[in-house]
Structures are given as structure tokens and as C-alpha cells.
Protein backbone atom coordinates (compact mmCIF):
# COMPACT_ATOMS: atom_id res chain seq x y z
CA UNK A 1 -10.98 38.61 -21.58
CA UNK A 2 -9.74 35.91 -19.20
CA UNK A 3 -6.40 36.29 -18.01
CA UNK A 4 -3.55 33.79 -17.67
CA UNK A 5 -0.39 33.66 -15.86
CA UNK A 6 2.69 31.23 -15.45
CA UNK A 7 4.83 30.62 -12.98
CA UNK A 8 8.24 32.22 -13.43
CA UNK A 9 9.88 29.13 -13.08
CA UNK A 10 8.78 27.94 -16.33
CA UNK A 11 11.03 31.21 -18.27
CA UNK A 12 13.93 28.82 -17.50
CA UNK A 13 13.09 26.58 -19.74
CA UNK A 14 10.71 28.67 -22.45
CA UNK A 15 8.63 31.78 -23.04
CA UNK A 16 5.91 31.92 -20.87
CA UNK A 17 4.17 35.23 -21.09
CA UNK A 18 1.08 36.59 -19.75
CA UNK A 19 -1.65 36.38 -22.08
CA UNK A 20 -5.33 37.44 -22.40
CA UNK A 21 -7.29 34.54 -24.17
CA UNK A 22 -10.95 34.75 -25.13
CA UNK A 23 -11.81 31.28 -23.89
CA UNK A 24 -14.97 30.31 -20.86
CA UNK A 25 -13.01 27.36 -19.27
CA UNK A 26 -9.62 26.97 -18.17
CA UNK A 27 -8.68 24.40 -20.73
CA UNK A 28 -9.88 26.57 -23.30
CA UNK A 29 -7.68 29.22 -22.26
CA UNK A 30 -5.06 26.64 -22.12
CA UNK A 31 -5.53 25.34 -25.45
CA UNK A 32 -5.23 28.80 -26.75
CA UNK A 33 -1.89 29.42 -25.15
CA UNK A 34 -0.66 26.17 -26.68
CA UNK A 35 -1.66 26.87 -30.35
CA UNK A 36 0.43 29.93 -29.64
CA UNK A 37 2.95 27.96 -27.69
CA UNK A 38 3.03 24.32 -28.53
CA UNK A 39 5.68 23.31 -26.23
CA UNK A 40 4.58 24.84 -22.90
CA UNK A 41 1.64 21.82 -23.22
CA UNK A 42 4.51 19.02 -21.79
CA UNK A 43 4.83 21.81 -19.22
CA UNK A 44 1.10 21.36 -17.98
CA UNK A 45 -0.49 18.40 -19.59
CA UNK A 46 0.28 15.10 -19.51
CA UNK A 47 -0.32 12.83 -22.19
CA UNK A 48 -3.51 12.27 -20.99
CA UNK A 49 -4.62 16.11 -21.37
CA UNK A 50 -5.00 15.93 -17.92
CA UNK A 51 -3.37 18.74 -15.09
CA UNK A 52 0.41 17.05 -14.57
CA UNK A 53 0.54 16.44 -10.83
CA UNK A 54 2.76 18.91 -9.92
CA UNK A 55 0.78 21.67 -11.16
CA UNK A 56 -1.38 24.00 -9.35
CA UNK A 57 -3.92 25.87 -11.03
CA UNK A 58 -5.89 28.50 -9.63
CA UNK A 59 -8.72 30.65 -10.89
CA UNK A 60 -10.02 33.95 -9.55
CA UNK A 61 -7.87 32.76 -6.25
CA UNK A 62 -9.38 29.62 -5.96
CA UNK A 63 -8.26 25.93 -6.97
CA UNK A 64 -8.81 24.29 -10.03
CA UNK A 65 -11.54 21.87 -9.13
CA UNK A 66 -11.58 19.67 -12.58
CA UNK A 67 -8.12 18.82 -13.08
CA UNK A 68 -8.81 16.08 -14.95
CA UNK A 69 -11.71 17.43 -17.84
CA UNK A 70 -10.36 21.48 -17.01
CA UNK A 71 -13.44 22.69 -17.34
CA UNK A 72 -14.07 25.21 -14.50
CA UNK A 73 -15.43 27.78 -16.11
CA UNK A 74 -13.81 31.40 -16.91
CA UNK A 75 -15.91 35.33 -16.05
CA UNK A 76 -14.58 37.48 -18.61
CA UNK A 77 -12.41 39.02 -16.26
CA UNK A 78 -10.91 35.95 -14.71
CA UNK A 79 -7.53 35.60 -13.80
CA UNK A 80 -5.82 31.78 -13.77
CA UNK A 81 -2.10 31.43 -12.23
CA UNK A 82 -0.52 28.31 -13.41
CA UNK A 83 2.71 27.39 -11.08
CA UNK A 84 4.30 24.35 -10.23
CA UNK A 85 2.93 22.56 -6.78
CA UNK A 86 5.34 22.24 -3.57
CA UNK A 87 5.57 18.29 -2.34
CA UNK A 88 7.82 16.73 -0.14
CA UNK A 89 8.01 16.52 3.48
């Protein structure tokens, strides 16, 4: 099964484990975090259901390429990280 990680940063506000999620795109893993997690979704999503823009999402060590629809799709042994992106100058 897919798995997906989250930034430490996010333990500062809530739980944020690891998880293994039987899902074959990244917002299906997502969505099954959040039924176990509702409120690490404000985290991520915007109200949209899109990627927030400060999040980086990477699968199998490469970037998320659909952050809009999430729907790059997931090998069974997959690997996502989910961290918040570095702006600024």
C-alpha cells in the first residue's frame, strides 16, 4: 500500500502520523487520511480542494504534477511526503 508522510512541522499544531492508505492517486490517499483526520484537510486543501500554495507534495521523489485535480497516480509501493514549501527571497 501507498505510503504517506507529513512534514513534522504540522505535529505542532495536530497529529500527523505516517500512514499506509490503499488509495491509486494522491488525493485518494489524501482523502483517506482526512476521514481519519478531518482537520489536517485546512492543513493541505484549500477550500477549493485544491493543493494550498505553500504545500509541496512529492511522490516517489518527484513533484506533484496535478495540484489542482491531485490525481497523479499512486504504485502500490509509493511513497508521498507532504511538507510545507520555502518562499521568500
Amino acid at each position: 500500500m501507498p505510503e504517506i508522510h507529513f512534514t513534522p512541522q504540522l505535529e505542532r499544531f495536530l497529529s500527523a502520523p505516517t500512514r499506509q492508505v490503499d488509495a491509486g492517486t494522491v488525493r485518494a490517499a489524501l482523502v483517506a487520511v482526512f476521514a481519519a483526520n478531518p482537520a489536517l484537510q485546512g492543513y493541505i486543501l484549500d477550500d477549493q480542494g485544491r493543493l494550498r500554495q505553500h504545500v509541496a507534495v512529492f511522490v516517489d521523489g518527484q513533484p506533484l504534477l496535478d495540484r489542482a485535480g491531485l490525481s497523479d497516480p499512486l504504485a502500490p509501493t509509493s511513497r508521498i511526503f507532504v511538507m510545507q514549501a520555502l518562499s521568500g527571497g
